[in-house]
C-alpha atoms as a PDB file:
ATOM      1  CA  UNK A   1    -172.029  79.563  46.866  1.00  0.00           C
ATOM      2  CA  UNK A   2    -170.060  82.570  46.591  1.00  0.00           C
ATOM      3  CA  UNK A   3    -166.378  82.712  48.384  1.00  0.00           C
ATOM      4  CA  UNK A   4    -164.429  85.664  48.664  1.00  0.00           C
ATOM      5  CA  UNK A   5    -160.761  85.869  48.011  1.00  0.00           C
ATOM      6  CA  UNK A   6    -159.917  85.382  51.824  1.00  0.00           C
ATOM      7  CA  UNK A   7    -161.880  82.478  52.330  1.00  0.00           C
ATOM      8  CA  UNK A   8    -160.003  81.092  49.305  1.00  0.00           C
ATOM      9  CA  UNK A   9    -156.802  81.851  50.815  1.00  0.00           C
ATOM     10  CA  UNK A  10    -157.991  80.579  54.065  1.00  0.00           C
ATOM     11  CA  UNK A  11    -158.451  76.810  52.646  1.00  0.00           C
ATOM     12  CA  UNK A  12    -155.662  76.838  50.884  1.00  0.00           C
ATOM     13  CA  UNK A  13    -153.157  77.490  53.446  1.00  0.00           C
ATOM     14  CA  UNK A  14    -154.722  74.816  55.373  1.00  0.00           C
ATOM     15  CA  UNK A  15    -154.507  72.418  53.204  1.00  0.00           C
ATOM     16  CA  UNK A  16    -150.363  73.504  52.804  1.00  0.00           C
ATOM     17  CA  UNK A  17    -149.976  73.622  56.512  1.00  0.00           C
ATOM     18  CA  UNK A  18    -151.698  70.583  56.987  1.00  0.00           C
ATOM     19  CA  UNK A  19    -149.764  68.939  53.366  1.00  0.00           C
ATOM     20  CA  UNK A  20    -147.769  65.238  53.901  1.00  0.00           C
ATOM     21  CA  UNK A  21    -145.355  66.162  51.879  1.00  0.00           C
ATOM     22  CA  UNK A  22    -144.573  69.499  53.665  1.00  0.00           C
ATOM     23  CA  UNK A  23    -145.202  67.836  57.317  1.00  0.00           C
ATOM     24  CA  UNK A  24    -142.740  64.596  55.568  1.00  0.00           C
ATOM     25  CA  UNK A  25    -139.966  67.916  54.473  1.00  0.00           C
ATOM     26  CA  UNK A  26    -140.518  69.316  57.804  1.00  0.00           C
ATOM     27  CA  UNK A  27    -140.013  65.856  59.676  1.00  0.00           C
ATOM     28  CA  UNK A  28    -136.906  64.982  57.265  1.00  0.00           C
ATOM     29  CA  UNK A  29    -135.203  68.739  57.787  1.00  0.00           C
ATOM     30  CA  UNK A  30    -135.837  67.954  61.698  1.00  0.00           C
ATOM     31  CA  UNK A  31    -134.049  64.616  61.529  1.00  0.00           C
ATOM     32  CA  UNK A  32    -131.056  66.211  59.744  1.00  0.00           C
ATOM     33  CA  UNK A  33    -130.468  68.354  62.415  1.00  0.00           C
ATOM     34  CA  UNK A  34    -128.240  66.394  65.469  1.00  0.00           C
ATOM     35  CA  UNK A  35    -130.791  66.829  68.514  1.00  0.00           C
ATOM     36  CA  UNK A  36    -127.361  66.381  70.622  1.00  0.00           C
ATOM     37  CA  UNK A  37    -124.385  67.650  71.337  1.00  0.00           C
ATOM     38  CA  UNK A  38    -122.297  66.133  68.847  1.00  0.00           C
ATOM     39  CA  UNK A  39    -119.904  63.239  69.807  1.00  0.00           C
ATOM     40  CA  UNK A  40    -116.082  63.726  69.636  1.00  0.00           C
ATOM     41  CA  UNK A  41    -114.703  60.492  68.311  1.00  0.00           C
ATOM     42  CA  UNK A  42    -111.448  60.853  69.832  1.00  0.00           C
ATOM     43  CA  UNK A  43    -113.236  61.115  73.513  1.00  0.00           C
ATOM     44  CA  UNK A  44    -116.608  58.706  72.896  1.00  0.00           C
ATOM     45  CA  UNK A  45    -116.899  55.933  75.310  1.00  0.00           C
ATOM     46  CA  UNK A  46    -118.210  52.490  74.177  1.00  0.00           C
ATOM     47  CA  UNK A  47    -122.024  53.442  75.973  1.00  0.00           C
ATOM     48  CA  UNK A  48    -121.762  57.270  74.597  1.00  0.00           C
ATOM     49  CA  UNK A  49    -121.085  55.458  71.002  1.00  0.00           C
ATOM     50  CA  UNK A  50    -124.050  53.031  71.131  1.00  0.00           C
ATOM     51  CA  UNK A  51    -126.459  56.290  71.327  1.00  0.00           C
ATOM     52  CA  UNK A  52    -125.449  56.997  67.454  1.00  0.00           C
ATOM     53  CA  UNK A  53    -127.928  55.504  64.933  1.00  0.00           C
ATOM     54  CA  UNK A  54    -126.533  52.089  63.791  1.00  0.00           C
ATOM     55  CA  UNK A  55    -123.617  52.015  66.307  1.00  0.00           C
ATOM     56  CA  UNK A  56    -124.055  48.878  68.432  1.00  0.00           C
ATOM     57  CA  UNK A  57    -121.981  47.495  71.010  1.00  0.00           C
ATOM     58  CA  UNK A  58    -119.939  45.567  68.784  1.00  0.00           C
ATOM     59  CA  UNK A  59    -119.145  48.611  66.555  1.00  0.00           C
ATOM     60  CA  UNK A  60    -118.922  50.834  69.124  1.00  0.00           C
ATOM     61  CA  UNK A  61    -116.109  48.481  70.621  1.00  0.00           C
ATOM     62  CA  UNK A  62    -114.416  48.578  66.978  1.00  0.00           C
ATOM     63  CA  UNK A  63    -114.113  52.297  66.954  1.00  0.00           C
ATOM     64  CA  UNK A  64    -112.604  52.521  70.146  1.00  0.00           C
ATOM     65  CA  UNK A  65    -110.115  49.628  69.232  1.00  0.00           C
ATOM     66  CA  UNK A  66    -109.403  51.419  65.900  1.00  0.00           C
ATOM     67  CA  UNK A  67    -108.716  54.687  67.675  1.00  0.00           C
ATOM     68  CA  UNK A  68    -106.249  52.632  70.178  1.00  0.00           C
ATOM     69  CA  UNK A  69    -104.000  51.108  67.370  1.00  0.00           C
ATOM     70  CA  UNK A  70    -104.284  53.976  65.209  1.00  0.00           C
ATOM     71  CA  UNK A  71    -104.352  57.116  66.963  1.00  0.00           C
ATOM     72  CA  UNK A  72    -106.710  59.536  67.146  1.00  0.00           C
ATOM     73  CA  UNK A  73    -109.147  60.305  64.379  1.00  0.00           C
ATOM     74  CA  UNK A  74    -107.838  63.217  62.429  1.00  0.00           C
ATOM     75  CA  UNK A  75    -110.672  63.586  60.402  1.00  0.00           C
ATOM     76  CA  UNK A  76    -114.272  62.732  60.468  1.00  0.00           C
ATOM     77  CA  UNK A  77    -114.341  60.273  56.840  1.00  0.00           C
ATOM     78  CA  UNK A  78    -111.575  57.769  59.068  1.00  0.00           C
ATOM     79  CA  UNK A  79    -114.325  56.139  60.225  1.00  0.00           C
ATOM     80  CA  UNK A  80    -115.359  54.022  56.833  1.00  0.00           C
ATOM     81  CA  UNK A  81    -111.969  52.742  57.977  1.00  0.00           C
ATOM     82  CA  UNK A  82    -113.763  51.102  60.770  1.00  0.00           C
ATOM     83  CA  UNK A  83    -115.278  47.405  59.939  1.00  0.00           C
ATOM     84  CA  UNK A  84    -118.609  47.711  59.897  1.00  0.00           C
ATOM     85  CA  UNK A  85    -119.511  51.611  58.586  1.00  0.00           C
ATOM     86  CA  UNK A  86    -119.490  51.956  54.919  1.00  0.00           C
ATOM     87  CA  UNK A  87    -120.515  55.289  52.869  1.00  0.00           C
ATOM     88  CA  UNK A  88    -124.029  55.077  53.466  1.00  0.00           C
ATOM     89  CA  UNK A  89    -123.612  54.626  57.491  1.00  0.00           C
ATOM     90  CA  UNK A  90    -121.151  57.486  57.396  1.00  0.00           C
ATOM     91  CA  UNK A  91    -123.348  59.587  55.851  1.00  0.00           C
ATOM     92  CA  UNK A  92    -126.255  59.364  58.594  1.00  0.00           C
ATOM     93  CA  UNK A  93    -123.826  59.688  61.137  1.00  0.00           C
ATOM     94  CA  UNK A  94    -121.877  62.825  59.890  1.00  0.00           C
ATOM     95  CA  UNK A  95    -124.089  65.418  61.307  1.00  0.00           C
ATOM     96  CA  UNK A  96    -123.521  63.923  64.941  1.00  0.00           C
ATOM     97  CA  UNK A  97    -119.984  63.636  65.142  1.00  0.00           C
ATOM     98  CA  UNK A  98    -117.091  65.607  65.518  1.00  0.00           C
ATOM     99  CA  UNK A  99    -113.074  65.071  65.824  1.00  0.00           C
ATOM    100  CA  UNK A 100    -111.405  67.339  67.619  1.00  0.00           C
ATOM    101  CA  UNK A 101    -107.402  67.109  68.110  1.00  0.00           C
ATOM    102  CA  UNK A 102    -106.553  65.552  72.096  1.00  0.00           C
ATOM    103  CA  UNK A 103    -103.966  67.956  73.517  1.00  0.00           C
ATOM    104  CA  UNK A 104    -101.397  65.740  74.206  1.00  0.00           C
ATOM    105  CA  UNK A 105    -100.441  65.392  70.887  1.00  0.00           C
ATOM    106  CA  UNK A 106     -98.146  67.477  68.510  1.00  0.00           C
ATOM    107  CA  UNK A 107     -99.171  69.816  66.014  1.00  0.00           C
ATOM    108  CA  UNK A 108     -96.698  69.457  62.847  1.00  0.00           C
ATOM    109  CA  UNK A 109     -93.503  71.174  63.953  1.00  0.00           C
ATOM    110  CA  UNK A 110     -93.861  71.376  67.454  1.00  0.00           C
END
């Protein structure tokens, strides 16, 4: 059976396209991405917590209480301060949340 070159090239991009391992890279780059708007720690309500991957109601309710006695989040990593979220739970949920400054507080010399 002869093939010609196109018929080669044919196969073989089907057989990339239709590749695990690219549909698994495809699937993993996907999941990286937030599919949300990301959520502000400094404004997240108990329920708009609980949508975060490994945030239950418990945590949820820890944030919130650390953010009462402490302040407002200055910066994203604050969180591993937060019983219950270590390195590796910060890590998933980096990409879907944001701290933003609330404007009733001071900047530095103000």
């Amino acid at each position: 059976m002869r093939m010609t070159l196109a018929s080669v090239l044919a196969i073989c991009g089907t057989l990339l396209l239709t590749s695990p391992a690219l549909a698994a890279s495809t699937q993993a780059a996907q999941d990286a991405q937030p599919s949300k708007a990301a959520i502000n720690l400094n404004l997240a309500t108990v329920d708009q917590l609980e949508t975060l991957p490994g945030i239950g109601r418990k945590t949820a309710e820890r944030i919130i209480e650390h953010r009462t006695k402490n302040g407002s989040f200055k910066k994203i990593e604050e969180l591993m301060n937060v019983k219950g979220i270590g390195e590796k739970s910060f890590l998933k949920l980096k990409p879907m949340i944001v701290v933003t400054p609330l404007k009733t507080e001071k900047a530095p010399g103000d």
